[in-house]
PDB file of N, CA and C in Angstrom:
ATOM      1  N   UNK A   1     -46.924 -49.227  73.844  1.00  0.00           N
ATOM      2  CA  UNK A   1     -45.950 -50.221  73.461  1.00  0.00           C
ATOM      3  C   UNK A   1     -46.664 -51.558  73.262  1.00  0.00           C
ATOM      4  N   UNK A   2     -46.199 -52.381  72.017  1.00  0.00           N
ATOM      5  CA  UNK A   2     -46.688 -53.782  71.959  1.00  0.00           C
ATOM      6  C   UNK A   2     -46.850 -54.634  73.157  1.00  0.00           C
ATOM      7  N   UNK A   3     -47.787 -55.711  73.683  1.00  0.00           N
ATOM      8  CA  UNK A   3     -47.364 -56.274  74.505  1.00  0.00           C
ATOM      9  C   UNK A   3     -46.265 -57.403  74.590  1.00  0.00           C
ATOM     10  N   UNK A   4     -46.332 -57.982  72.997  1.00  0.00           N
ATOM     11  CA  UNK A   4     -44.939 -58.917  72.758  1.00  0.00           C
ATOM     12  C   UNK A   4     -43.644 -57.970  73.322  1.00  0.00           C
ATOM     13  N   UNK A   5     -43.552 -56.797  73.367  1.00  0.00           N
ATOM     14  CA  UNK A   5     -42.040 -55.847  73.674  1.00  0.00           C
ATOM     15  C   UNK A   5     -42.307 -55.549  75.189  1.00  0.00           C
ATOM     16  N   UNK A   6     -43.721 -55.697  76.075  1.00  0.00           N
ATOM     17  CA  UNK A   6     -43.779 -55.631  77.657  1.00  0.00           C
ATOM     18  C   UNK A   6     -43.245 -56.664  77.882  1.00  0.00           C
ATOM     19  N   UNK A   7     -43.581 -57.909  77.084  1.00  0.00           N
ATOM     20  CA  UNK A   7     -43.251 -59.195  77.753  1.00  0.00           C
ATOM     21  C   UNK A   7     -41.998 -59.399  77.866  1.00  0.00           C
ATOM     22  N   UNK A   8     -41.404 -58.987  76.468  1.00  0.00           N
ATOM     23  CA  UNK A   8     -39.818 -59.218  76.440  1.00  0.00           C
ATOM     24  C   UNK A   8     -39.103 -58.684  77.435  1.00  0.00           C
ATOM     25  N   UNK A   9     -39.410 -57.333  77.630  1.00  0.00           N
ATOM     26  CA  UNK A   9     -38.536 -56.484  78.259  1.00  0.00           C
ATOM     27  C   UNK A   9     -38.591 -56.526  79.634  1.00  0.00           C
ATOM     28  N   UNK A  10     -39.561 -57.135  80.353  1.00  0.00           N
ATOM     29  CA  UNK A  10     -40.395 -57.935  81.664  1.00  0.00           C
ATOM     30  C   UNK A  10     -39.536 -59.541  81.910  1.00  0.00           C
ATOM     31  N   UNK A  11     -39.486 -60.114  80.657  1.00  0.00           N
ATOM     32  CA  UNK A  11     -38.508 -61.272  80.773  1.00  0.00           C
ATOM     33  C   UNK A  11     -37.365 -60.786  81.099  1.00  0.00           C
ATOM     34  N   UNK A  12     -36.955 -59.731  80.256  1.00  0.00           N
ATOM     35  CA  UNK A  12     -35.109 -59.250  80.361  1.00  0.00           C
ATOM     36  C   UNK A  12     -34.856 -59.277  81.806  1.00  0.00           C
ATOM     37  N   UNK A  13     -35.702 -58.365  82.397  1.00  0.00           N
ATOM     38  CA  UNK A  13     -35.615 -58.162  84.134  1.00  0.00           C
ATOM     39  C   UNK A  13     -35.490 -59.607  84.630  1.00  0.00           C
ATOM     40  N   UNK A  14     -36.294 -60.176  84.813  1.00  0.00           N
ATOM     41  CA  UNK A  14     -36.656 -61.319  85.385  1.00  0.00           C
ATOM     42  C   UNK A  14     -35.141 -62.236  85.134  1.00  0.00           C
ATOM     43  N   UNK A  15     -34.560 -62.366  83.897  1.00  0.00           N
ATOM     44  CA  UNK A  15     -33.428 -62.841  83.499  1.00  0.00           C
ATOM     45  C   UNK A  15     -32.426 -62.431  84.447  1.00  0.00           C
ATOM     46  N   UNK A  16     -32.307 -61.414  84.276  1.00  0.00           N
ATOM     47  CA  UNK A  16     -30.989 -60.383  85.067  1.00  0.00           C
ATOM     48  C   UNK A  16     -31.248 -60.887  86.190  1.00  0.00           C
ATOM     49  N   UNK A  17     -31.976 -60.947  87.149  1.00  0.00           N
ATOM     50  CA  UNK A  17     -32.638 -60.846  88.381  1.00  0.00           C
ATOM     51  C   UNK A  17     -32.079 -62.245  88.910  1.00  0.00           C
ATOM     52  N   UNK A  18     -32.534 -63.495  87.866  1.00  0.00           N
ATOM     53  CA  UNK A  18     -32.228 -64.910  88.203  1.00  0.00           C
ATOM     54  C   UNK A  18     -31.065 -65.256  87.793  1.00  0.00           C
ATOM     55  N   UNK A  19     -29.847 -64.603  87.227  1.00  0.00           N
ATOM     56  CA  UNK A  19     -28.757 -64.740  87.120  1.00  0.00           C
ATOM     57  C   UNK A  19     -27.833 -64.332  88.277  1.00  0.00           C
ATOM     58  N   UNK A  20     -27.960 -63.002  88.502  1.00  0.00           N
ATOM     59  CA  UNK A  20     -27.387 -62.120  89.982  1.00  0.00           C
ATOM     60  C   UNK A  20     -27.702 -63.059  91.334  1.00  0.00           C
ATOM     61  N   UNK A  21     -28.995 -63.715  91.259  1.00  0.00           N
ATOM     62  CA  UNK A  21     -29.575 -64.846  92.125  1.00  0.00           C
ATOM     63  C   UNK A  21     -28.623 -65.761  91.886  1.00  0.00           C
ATOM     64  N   UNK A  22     -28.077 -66.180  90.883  1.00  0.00           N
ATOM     65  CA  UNK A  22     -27.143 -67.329  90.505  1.00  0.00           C
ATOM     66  C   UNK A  22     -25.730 -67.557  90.218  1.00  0.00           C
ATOM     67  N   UNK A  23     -25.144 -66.006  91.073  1.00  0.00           N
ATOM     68  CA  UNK A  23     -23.975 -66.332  91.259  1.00  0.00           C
ATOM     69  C   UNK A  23     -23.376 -65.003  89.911  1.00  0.00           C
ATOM     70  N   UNK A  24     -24.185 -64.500  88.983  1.00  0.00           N
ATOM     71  CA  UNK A  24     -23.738 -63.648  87.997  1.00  0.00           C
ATOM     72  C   UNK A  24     -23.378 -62.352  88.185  1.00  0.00           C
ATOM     73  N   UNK A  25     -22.824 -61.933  87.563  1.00  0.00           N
ATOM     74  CA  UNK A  25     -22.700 -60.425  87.776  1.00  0.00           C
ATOM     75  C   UNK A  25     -22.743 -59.977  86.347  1.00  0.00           C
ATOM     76  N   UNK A  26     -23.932 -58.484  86.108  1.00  0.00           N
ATOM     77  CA  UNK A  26     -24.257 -58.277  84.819  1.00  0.00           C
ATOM     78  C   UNK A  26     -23.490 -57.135  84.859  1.00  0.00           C
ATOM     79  N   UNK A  27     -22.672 -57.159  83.009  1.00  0.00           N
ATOM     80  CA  UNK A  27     -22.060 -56.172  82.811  1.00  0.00           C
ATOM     81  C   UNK A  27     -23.210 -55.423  82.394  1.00  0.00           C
ATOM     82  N   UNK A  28     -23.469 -55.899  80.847  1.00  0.00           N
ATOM     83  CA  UNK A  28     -24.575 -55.565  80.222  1.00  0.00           C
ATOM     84  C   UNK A  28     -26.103 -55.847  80.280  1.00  0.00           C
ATOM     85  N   UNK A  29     -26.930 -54.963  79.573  1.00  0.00           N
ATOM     86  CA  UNK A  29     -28.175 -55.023  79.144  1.00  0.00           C
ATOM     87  C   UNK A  29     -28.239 -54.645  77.912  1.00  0.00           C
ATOM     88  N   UNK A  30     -29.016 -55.280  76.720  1.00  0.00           N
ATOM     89  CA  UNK A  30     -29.065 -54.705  75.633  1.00  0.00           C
ATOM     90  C   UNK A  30     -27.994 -54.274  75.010  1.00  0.00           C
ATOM     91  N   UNK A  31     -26.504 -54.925  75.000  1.00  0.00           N
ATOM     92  CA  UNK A  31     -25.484 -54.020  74.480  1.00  0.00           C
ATOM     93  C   UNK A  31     -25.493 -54.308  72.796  1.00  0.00           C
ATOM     94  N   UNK A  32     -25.557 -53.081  72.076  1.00  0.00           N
ATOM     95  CA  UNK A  32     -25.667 -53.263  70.766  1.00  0.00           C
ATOM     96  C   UNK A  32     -24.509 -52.617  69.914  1.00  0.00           C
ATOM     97  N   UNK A  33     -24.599 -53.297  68.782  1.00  0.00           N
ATOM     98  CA  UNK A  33     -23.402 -52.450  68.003  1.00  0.00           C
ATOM     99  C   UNK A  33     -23.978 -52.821  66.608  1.00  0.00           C
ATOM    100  N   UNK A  34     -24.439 -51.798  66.034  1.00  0.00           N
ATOM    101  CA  UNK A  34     -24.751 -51.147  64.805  1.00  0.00           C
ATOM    102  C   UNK A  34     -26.363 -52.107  64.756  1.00  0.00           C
ATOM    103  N   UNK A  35     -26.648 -52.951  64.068  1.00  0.00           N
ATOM    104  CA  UNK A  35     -28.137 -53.366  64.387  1.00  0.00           C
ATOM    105  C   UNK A  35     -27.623 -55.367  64.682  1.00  0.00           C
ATOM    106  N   UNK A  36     -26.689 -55.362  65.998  1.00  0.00           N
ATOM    107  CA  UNK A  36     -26.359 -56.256  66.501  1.00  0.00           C
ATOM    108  C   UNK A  36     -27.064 -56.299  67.790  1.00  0.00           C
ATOM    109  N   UNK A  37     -27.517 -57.248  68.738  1.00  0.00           N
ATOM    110  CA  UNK A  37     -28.040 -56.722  70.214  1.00  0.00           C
ATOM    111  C   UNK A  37     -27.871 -58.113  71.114  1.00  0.00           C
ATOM    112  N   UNK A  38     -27.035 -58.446  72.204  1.00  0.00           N
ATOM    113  CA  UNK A  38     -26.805 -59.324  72.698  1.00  0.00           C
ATOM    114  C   UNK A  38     -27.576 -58.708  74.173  1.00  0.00           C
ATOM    115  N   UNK A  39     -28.326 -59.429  74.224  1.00  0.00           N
ATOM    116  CA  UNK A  39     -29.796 -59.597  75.666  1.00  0.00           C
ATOM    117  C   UNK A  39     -28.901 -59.048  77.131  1.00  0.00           C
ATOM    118  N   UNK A  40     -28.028 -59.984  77.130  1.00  0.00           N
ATOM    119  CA  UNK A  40     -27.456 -59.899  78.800  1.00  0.00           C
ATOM    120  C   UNK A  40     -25.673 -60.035  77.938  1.00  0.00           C
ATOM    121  N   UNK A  41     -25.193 -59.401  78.805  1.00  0.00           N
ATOM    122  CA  UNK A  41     -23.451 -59.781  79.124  1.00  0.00           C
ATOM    123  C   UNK A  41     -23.126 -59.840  80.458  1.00  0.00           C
ATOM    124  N   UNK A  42     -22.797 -60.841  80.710  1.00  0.00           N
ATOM    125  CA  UNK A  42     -22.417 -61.106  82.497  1.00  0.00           C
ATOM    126  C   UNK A  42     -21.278 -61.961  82.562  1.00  0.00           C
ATOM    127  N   UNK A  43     -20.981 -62.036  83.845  1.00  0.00           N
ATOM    128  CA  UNK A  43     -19.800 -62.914  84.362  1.00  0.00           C
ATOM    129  C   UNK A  43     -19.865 -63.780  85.245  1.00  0.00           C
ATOM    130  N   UNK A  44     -19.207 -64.881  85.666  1.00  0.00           N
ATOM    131  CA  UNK A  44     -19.174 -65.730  86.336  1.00  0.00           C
ATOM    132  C   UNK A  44     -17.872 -66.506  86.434  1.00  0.00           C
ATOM    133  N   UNK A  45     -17.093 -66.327  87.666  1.00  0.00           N
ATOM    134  CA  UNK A  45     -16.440 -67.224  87.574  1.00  0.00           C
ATOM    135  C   UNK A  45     -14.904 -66.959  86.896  1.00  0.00           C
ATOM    136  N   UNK A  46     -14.998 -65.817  86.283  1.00  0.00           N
ATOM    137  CA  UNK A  46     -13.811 -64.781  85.397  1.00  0.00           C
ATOM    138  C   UNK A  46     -14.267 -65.414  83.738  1.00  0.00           C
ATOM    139  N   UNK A  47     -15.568 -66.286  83.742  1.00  0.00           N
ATOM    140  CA  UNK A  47     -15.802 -66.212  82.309  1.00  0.00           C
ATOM    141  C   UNK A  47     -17.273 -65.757  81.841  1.00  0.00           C
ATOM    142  N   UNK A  48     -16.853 -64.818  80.735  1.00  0.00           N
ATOM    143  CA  UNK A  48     -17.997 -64.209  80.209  1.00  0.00           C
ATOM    144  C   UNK A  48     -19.190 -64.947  79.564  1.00  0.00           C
ATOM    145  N   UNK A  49     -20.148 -64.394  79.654  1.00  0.00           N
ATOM    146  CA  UNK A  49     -21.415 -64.944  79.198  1.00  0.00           C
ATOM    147  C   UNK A  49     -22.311 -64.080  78.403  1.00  0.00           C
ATOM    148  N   UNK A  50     -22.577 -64.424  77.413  1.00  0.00           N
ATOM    149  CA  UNK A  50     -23.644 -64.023  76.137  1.00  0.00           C
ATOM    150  C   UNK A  50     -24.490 -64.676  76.562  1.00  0.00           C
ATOM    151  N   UNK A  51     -26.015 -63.998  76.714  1.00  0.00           N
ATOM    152  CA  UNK A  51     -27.139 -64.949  77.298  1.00  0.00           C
ATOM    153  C   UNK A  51     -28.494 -64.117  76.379  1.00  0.00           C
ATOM    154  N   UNK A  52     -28.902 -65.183  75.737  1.00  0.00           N
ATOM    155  CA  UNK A  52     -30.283 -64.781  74.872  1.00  0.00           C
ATOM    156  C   UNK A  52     -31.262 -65.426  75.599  1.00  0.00           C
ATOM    157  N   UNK A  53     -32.186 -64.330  76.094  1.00  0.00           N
ATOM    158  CA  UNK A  53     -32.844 -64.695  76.674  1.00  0.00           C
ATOM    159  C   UNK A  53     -34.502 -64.610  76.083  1.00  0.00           C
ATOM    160  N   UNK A  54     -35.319 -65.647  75.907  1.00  0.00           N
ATOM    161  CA  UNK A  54     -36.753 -65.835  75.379  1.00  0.00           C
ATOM    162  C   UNK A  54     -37.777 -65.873  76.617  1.00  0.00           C
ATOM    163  N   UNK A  55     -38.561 -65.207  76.275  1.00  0.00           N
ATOM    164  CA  UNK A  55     -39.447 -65.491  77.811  1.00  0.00           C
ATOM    165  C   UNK A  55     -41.341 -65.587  76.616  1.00  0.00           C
ATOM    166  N   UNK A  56     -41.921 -65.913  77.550  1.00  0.00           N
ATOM    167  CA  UNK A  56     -43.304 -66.349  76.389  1.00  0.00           C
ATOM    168  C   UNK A  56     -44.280 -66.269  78.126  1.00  0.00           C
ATOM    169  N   UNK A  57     -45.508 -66.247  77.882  1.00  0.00           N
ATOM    170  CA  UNK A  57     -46.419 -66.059  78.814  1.00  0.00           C
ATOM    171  C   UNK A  57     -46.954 -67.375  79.080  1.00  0.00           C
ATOM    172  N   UNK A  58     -46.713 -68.102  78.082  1.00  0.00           N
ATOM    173  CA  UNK A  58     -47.273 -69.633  78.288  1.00  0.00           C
ATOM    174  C   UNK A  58     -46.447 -70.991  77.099  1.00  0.00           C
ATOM    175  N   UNK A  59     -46.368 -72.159  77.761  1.00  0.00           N
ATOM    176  CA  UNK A  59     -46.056 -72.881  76.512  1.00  0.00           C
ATOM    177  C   UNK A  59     -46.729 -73.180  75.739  1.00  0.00           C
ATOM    178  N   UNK A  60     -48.194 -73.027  75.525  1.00  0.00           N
ATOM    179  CA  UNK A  60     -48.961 -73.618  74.516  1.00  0.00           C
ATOM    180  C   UNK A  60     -48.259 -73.833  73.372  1.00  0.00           C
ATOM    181  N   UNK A  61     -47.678 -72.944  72.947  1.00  0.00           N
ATOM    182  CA  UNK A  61     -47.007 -73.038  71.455  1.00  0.00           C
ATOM    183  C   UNK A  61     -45.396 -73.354  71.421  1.00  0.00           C
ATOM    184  N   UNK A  62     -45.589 -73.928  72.394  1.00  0.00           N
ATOM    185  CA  UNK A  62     -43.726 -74.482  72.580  1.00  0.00           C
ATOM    186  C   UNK A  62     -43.280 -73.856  73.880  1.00  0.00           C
ATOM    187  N   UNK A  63     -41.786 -73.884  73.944  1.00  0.00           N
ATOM    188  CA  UNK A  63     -41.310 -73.425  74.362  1.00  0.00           C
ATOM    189  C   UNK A  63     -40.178 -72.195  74.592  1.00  0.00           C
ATOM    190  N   UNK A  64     -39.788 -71.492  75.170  1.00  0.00           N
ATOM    191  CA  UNK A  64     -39.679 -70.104  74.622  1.00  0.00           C
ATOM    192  C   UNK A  64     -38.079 -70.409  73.564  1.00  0.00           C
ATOM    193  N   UNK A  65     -37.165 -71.111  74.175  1.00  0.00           N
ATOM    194  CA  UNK A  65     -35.896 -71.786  73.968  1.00  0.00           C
ATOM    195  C   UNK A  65     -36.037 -72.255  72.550  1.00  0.00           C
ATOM    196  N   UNK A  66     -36.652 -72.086  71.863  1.00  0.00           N
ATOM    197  CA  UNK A  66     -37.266 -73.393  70.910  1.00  0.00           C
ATOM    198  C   UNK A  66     -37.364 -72.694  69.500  1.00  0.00           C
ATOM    199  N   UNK A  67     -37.165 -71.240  69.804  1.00  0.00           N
ATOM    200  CA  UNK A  67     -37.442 -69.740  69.065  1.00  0.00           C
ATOM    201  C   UNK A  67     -35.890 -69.364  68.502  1.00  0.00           C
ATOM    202  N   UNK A  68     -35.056 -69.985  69.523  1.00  0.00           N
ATOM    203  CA  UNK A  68     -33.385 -69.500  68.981  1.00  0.00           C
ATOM    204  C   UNK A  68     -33.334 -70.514  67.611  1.00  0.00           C
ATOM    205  N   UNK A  69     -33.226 -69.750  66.704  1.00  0.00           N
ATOM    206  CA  UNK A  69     -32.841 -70.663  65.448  1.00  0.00           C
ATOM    207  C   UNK A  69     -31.473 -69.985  64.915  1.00  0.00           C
ATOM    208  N   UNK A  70     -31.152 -70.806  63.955  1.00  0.00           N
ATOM    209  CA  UNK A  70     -30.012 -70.929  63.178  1.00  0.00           C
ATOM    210  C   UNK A  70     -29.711 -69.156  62.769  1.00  0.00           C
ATOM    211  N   UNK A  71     -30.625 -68.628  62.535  1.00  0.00           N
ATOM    212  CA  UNK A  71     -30.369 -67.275  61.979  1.00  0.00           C
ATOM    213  C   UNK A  71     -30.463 -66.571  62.769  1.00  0.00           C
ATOM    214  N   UNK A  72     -30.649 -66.812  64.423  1.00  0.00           N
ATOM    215  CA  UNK A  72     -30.643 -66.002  65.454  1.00  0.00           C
ATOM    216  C   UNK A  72     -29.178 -65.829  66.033  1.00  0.00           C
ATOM    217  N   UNK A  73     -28.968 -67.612  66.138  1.00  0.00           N
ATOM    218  CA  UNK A  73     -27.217 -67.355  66.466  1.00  0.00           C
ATOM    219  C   UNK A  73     -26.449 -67.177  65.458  1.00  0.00           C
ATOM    220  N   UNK A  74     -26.827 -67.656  64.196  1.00  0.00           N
ATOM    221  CA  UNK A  74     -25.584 -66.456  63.493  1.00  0.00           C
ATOM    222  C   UNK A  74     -25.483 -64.888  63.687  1.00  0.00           C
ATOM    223  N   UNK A  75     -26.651 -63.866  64.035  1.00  0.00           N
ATOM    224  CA  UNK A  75     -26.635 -62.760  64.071  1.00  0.00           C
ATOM    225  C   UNK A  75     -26.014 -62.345  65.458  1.00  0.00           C
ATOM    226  N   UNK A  76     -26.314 -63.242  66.690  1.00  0.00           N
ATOM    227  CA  UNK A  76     -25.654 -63.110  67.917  1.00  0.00           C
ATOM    228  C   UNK A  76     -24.043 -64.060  67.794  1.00  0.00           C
ATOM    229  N   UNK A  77     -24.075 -64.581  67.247  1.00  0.00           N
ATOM    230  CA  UNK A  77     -22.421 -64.722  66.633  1.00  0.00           C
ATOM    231  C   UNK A  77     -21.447 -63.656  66.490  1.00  0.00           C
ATOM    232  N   UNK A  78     -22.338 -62.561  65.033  1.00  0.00           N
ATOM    233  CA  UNK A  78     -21.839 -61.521  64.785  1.00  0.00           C
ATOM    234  C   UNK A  78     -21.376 -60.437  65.649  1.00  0.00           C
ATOM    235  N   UNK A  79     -22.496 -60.428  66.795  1.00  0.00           N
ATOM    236  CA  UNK A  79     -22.527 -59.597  67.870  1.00  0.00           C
ATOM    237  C   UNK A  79     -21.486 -59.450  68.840  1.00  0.00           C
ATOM    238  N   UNK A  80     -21.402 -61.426  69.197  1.00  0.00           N
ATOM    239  CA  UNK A  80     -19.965 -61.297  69.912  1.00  0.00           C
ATOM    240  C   UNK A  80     -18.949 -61.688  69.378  1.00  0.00           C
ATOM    241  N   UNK A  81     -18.721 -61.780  67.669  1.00  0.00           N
ATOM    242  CA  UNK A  81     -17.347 -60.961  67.422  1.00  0.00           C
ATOM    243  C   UNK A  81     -17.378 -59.871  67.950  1.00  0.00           C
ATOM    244  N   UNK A  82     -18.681 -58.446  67.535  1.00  0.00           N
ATOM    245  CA  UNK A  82     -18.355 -57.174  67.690  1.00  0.00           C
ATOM    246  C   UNK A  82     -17.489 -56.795  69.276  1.00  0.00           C
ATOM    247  N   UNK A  83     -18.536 -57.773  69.989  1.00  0.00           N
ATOM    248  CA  UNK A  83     -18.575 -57.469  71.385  1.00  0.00           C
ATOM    249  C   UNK A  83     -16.513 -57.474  71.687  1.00  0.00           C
ATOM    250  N   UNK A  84     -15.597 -58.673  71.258  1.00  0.00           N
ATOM    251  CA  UNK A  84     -15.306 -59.162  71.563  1.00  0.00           C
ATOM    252  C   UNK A  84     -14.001 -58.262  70.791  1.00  0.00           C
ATOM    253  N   UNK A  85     -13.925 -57.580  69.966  1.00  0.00           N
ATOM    254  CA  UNK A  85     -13.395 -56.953  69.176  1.00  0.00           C
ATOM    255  C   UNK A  85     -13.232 -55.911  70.236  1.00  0.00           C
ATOM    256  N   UNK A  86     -14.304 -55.516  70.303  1.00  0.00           N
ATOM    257  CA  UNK A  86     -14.261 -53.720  71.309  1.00  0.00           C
ATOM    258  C   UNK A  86     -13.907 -54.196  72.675  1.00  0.00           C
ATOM    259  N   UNK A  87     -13.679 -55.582  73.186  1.00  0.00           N
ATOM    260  CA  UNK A  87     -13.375 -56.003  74.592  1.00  0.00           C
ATOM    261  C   UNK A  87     -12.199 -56.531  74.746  1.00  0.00           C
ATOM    262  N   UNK A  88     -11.157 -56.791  74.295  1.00  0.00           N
ATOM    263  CA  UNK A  88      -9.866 -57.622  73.963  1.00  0.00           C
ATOM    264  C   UNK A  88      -9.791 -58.815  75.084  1.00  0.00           C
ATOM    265  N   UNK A  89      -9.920 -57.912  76.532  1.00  0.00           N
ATOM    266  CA  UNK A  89      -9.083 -58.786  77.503  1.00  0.00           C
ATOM    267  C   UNK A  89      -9.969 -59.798  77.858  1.00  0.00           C
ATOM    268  N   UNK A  90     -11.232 -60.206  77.152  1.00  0.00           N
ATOM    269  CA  UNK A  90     -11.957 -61.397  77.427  1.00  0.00           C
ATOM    270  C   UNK A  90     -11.514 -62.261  76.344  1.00  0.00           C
ATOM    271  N   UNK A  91     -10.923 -63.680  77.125  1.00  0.00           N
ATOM    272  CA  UNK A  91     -10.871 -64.359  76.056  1.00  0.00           C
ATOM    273  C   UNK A  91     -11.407 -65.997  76.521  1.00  0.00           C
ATOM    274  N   UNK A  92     -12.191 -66.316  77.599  1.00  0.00           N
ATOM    275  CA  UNK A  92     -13.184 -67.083  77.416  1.00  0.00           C
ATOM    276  C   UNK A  92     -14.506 -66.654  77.946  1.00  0.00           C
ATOM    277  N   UNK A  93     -15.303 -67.282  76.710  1.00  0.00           N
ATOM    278  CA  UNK A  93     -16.503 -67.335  76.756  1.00  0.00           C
ATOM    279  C   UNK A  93     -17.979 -68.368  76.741  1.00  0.00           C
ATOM    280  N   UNK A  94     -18.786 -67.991  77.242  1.00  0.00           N
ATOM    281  CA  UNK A  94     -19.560 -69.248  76.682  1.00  0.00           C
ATOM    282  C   UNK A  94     -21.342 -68.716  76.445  1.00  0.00           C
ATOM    283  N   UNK A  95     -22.090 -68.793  75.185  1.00  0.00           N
ATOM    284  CA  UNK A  95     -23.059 -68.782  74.879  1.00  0.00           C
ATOM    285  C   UNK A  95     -24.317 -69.542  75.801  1.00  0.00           C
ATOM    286  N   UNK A  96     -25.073 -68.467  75.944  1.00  0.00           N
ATOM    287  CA  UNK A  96     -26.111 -69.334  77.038  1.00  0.00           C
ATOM    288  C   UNK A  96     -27.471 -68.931  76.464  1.00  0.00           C
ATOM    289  N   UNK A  97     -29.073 -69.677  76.649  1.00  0.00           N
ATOM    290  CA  UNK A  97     -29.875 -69.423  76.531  1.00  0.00           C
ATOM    291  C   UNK A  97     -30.690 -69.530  77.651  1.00  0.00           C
ATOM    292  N   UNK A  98     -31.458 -68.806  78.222  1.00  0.00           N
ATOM    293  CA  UNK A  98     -31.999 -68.419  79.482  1.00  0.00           C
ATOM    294  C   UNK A  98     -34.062 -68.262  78.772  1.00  0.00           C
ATOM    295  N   UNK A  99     -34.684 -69.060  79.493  1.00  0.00           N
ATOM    296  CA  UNK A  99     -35.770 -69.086  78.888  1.00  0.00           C
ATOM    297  C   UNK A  99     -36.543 -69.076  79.833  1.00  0.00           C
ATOM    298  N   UNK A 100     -37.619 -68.422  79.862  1.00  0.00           N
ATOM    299  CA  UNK A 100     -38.438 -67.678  80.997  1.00  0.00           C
ATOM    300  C   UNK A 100     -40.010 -67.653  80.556  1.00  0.00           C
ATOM    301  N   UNK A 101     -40.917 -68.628  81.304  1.00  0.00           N
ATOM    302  CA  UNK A 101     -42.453 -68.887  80.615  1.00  0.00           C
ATOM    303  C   UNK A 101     -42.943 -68.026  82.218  1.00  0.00           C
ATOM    304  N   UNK A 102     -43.504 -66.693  82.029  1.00  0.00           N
ATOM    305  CA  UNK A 102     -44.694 -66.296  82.963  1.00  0.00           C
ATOM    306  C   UNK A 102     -46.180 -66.805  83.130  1.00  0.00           C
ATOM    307  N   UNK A 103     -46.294 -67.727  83.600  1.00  0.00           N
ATOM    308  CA  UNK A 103     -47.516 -68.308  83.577  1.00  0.00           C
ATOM    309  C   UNK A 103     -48.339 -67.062  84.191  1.00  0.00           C
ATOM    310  N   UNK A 104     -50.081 -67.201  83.685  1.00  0.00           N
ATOM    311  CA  UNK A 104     -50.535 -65.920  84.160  1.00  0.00           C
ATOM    312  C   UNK A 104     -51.262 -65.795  85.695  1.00  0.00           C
ATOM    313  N   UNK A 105     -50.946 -67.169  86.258  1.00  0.00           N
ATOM    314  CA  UNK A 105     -51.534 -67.715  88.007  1.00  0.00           C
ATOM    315  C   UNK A 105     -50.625 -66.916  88.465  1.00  0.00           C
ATOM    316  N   UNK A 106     -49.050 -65.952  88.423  1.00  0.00           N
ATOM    317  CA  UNK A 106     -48.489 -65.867  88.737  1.00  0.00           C
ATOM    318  C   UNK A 106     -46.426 -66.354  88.979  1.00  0.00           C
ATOM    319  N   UNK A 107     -46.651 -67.425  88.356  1.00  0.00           N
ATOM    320  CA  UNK A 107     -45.612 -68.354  88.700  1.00  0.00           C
ATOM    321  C   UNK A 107     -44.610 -68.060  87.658  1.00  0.00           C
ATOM    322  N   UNK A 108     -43.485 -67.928  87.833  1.00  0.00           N
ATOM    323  CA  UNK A 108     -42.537 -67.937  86.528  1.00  0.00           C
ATOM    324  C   UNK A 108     -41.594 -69.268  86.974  1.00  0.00           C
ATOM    325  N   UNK A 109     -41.100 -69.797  85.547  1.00  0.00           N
ATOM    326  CA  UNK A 109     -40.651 -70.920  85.381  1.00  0.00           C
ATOM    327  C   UNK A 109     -39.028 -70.196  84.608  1.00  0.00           C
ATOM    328  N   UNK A 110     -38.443 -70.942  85.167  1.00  0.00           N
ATOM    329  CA  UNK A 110     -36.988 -70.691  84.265  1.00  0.00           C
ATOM    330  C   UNK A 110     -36.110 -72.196  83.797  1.00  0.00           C
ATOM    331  N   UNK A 111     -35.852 -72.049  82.451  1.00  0.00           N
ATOM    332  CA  UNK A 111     -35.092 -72.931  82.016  1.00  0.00           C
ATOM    333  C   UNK A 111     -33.504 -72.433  81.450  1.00  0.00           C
ATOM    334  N   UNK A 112     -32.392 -72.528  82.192  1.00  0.00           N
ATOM    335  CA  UNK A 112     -30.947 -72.167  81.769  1.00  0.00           C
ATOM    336  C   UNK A 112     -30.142 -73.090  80.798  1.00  0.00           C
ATOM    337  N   UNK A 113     -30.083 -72.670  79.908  1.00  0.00           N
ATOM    338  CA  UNK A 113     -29.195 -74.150  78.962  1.00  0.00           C
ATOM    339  C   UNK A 113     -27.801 -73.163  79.134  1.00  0.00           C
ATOM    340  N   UNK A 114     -26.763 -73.394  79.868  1.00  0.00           N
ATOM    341  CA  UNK A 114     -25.439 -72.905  79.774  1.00  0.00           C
ATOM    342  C   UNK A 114     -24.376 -73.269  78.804  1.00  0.00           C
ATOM    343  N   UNK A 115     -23.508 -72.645  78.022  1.00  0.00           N
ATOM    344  CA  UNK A 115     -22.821 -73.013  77.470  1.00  0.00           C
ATOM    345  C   UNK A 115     -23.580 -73.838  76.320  1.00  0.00           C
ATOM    346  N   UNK A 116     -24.397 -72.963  75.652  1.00  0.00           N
ATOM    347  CA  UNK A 116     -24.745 -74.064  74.301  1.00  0.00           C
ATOM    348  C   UNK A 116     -24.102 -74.343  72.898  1.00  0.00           C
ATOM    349  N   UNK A 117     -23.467 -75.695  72.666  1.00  0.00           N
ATOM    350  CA  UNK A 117     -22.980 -75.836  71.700  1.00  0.00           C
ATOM    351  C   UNK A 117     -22.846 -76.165  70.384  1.00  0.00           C
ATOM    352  N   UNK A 118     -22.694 -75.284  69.749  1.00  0.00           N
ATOM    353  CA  UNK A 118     -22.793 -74.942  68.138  1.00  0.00           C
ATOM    354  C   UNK A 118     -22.392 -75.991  67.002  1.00  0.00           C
TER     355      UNK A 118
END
């Protein structure tokens, strides 16, 4: 496997992990619908959360957060219509980006932007 897809999928954990730490409870992982894919679905609070999560091994080249562009959240837009379609009885929500730099001393860094607005 690529190591860009260890890292990701090493971030995903790490995500899940520091959310459940933070009060979350994960429905999802990876929930996809047709070539749609929203990272995390969790809860908090009785409101749902879409969370794209970027993780990078270092900032040299930015930051991982910095990667969500315009054509990322339109496609995770799409997603949670789908999501949201096949889920009825959720009807608030809020978009989050969860960004995760593994430094290689060991240390992971997390940055949560909750509720980001469009």
């Amino acid at each position: 496997m690529a190591q860009h897809t260890d890292l990701g999928k090493a971030g995903e954990e790490l995500a899940a992990t520091y959310l459940v730490q933070n009060g979350f409870s994960i429905l999802y992982r990876n929930w996809r619908k047709g070539h749609y894919e929203i990272d995390l679905v969790a809860t908090k609070n009785g409101v749902l959360h879409f969370v794209e999560v970027k993780c990078r091994s270092s900032s040299l080249y930015g930051c991982p957060e910095q990667s969500v562009t315009k054509k990322k959240i339109r496609k995770l837009l799409q997603g949670i219509n789908e999501f949201l379609f096949k889920h009825p009885h959720y009807s608030d929500f809020h978009i989050d980006i969860l960004s995760v730099i593994t430094h290689h001393y060991g240390e992971t860094e997390y940055f949560f932007i909750e509720d980001v607005y469009l």
